[in-house]
PDB file of N, CA and C in Angstrom:
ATOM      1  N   UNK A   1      -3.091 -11.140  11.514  1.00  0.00           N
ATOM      2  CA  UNK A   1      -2.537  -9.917  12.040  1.00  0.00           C
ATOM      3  C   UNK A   1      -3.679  -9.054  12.565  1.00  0.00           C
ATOM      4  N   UNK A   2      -3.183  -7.758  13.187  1.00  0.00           N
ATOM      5  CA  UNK A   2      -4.308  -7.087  13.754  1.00  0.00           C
ATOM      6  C   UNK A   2      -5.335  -6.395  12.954  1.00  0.00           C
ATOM      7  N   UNK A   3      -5.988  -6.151  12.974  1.00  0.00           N
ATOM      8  CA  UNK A   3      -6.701  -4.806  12.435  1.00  0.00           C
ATOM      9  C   UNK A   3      -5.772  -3.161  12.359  1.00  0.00           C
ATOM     10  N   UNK A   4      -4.873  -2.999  13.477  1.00  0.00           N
ATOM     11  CA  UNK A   4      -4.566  -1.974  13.037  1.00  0.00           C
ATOM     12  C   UNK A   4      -3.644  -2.257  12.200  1.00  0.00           C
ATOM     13  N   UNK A   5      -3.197  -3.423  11.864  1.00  0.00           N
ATOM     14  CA  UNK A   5      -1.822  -3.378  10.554  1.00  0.00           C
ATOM     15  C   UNK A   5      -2.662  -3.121   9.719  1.00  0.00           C
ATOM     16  N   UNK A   6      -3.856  -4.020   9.122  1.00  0.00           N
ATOM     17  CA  UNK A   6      -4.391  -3.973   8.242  1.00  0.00           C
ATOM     18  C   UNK A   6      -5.037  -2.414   7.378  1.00  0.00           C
ATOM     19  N   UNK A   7      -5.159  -1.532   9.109  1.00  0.00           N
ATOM     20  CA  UNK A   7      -5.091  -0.046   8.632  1.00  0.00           C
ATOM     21  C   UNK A   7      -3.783   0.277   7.968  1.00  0.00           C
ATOM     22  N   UNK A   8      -3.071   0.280   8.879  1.00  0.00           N
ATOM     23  CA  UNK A   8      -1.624   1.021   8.387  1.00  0.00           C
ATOM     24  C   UNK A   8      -1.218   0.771   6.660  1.00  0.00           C
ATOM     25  N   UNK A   9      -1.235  -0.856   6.384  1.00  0.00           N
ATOM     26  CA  UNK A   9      -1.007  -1.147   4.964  1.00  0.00           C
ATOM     27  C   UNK A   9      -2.071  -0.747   4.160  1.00  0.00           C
ATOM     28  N   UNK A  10      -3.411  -0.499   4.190  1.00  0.00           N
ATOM     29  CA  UNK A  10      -4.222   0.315   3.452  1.00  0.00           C
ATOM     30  C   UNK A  10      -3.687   1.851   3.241  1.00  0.00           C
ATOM     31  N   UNK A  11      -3.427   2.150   4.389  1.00  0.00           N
ATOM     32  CA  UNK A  11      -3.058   3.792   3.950  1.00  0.00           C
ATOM     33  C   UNK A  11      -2.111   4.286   4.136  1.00  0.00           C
ATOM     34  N   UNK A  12      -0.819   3.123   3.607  1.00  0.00           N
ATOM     35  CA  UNK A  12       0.424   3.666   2.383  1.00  0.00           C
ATOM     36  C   UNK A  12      -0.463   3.204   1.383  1.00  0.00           C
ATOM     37  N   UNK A  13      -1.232   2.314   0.939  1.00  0.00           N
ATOM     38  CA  UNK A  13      -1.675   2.438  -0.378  1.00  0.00           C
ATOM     39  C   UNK A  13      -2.710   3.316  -0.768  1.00  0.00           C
ATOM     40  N   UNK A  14      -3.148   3.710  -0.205  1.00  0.00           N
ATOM     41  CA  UNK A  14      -3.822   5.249  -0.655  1.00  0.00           C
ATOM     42  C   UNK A  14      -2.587   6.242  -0.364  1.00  0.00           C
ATOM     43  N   UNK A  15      -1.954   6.282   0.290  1.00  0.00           N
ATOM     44  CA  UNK A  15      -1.318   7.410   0.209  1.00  0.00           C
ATOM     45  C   UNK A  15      -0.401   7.018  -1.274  1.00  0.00           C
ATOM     46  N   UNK A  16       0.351   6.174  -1.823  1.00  0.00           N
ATOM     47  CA  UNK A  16       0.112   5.950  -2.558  1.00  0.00           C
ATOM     48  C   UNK A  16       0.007   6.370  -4.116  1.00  0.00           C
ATOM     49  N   UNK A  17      -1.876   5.689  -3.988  1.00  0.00           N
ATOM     50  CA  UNK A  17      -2.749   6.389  -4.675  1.00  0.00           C
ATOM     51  C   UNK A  17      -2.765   8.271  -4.750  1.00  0.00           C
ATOM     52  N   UNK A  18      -2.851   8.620  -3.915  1.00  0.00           N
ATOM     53  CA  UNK A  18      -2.611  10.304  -3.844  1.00  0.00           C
ATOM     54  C   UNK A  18      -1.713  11.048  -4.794  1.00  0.00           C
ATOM     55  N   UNK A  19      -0.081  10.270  -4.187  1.00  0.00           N
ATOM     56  CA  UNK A  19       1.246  10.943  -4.904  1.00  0.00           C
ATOM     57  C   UNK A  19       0.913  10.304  -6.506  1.00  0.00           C
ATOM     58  N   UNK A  20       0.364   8.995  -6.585  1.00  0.00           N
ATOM     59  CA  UNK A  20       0.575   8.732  -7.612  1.00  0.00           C
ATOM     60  C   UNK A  20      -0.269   9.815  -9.202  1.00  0.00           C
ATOM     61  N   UNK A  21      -1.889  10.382  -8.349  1.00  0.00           N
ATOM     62  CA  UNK A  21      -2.631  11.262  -8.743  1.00  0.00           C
ATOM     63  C   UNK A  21      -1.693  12.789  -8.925  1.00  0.00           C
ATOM     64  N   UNK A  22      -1.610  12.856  -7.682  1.00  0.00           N
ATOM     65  CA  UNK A  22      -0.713  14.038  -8.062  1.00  0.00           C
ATOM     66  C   UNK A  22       0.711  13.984  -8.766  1.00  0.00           C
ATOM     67  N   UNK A  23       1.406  13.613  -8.963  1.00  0.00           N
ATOM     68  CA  UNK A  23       2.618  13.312  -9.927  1.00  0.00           C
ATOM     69  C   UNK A  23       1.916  13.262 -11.444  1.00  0.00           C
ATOM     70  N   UNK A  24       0.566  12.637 -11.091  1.00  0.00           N
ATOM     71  CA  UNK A  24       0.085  12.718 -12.507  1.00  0.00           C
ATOM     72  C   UNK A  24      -0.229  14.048 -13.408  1.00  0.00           C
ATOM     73  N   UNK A  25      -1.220  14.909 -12.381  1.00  0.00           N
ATOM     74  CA  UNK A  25      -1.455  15.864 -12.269  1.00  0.00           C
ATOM     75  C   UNK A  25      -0.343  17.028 -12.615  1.00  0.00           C
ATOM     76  N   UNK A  26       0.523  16.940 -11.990  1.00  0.00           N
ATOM     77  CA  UNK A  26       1.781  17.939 -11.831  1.00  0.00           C
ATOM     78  C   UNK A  26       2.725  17.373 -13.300  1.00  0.00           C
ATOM     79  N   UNK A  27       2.346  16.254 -13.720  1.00  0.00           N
ATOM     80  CA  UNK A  27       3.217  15.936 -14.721  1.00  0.00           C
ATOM     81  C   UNK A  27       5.019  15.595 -14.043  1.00  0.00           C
ATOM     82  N   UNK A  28       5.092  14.889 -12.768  1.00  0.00           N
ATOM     83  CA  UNK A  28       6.339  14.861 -11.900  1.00  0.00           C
ATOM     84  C   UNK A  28       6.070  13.591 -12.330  1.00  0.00           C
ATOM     85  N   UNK A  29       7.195  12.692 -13.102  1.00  0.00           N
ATOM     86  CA  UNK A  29       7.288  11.270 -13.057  1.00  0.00           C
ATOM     87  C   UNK A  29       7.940  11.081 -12.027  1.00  0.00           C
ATOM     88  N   UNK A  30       8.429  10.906 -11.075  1.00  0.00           N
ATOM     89  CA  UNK A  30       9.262  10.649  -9.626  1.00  0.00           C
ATOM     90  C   UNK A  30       8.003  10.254  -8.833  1.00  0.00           C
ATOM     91  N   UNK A  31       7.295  11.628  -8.673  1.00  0.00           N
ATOM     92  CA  UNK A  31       6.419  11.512  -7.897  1.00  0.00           C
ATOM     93  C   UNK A  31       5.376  10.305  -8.088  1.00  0.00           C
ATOM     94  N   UNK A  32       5.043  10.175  -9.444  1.00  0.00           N
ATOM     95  CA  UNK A  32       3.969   9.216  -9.465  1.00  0.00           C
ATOM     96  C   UNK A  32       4.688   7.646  -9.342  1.00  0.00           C
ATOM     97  N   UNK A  33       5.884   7.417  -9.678  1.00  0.00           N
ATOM     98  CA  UNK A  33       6.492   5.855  -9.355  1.00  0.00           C
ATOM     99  C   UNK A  33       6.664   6.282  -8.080  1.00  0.00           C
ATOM    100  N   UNK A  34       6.729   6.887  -7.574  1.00  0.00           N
ATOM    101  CA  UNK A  34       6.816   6.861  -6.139  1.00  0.00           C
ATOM    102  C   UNK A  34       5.498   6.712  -5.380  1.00  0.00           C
ATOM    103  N   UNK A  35       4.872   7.036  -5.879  1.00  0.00           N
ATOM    104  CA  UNK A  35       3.324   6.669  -5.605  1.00  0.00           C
ATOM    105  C   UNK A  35       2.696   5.045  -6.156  1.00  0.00           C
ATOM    106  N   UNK A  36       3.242   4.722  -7.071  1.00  0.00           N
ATOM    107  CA  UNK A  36       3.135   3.101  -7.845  1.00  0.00           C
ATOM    108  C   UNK A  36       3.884   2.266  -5.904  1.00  0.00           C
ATOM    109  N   UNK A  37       4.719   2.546  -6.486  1.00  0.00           N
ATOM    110  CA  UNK A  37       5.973   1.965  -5.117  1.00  0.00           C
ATOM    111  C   UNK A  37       5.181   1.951  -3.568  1.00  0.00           C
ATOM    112  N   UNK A  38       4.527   2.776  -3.421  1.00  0.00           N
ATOM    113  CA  UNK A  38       3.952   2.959  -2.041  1.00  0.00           C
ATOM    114  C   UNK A  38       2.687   1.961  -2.190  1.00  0.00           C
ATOM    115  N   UNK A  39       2.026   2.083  -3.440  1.00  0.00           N
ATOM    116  CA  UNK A  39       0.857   0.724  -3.245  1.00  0.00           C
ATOM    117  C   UNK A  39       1.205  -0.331  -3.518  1.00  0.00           C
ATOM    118  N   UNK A  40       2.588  -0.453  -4.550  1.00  0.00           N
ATOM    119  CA  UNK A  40       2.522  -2.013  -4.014  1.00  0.00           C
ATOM    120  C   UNK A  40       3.188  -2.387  -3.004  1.00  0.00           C
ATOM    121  N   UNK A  41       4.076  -1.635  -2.136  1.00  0.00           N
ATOM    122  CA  UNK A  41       4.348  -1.570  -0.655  1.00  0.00           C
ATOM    123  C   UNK A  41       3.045  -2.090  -0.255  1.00  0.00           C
ATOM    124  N   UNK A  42       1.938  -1.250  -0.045  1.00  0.00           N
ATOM    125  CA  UNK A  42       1.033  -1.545   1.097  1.00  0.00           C
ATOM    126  C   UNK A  42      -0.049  -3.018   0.800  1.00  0.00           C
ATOM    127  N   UNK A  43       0.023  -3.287  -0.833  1.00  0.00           N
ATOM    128  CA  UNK A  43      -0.731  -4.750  -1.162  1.00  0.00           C
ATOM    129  C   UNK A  43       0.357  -5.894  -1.178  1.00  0.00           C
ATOM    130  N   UNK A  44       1.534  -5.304  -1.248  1.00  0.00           N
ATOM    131  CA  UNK A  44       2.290  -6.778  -0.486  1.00  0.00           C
ATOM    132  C   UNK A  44       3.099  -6.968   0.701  1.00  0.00           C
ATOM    133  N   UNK A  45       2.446  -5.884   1.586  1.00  0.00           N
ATOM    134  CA  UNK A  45       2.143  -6.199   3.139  1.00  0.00           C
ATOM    135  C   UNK A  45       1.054  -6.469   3.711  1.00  0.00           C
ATOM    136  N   UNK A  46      -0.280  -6.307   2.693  1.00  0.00           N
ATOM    137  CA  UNK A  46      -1.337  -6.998   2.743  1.00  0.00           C
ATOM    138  C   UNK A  46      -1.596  -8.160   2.785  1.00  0.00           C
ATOM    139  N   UNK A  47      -0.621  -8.404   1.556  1.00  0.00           N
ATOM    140  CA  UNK A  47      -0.987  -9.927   1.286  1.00  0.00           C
ATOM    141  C   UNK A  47      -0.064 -10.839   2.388  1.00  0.00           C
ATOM    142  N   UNK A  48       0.979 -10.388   2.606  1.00  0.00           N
ATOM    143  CA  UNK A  48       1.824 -11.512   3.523  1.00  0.00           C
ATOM    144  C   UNK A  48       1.344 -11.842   4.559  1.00  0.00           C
ATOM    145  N   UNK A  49       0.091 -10.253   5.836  1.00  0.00           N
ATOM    146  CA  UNK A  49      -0.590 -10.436   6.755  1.00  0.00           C
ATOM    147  C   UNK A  49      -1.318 -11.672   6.367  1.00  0.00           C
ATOM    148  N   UNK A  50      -2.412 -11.450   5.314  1.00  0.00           N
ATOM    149  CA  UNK A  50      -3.403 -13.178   4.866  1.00  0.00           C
ATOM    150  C   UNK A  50      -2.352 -14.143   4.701  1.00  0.00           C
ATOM    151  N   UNK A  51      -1.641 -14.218   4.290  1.00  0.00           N
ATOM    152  CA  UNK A  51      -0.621 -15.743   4.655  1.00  0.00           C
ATOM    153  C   UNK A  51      -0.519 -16.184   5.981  1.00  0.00           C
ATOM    154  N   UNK A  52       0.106 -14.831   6.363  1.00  0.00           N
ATOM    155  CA  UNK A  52       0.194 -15.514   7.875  1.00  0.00           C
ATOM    156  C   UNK A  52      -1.292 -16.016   8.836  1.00  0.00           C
ATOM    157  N   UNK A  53      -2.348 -15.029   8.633  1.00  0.00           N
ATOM    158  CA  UNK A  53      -3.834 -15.271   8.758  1.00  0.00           C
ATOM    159  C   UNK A  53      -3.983 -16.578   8.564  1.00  0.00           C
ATOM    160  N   UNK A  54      -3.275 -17.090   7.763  1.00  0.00           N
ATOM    161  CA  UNK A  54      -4.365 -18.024   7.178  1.00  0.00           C
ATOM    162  C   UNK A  54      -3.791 -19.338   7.793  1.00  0.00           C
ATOM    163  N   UNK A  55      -2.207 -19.296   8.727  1.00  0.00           N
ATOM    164  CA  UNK A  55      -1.496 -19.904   8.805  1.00  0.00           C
ATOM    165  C   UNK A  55      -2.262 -19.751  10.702  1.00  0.00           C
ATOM    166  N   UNK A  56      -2.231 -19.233  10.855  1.00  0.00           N
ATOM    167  CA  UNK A  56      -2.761 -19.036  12.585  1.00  0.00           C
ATOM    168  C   UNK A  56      -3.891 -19.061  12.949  1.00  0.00           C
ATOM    169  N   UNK A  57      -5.105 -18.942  11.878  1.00  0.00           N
ATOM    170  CA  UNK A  57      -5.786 -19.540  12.172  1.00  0.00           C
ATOM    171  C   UNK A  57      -6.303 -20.933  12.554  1.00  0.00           C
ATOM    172  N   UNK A  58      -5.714 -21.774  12.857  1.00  0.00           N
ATOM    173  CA  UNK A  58      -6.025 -22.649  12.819  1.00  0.00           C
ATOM    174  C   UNK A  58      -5.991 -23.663  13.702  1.00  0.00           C
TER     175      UNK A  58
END
């Protein structure tokens, strides 16, 4: 896949990371599974890009 997917799925998982900090912070459980939910959104759209990578390369 491109480079810019590879942006995009990095940063829902920092973003993420963020809500998940802040939910922590704020003591909002919503907020922070909602922040869990957004990184593993963005590491298993990570990972499916390297499948396919790994499948086209070739």
């Amino acid at each position: 896949m491109g480079i810019g997917d590879d942006m995009k799925h990095k940063a829902e998982e920092l973003k993420g990371k963020a809500k998940e900090g802040v939910g922590k912070a704020t003591d909002d459980k919503s907020l922070e599974s909602e922040g869990h939910m957004d990184q593993a959104k963005g590491k298993g759209k990570q990972a499916v890009d390297d499948v396919k990578d790994a499948f086209t390369d070739k």
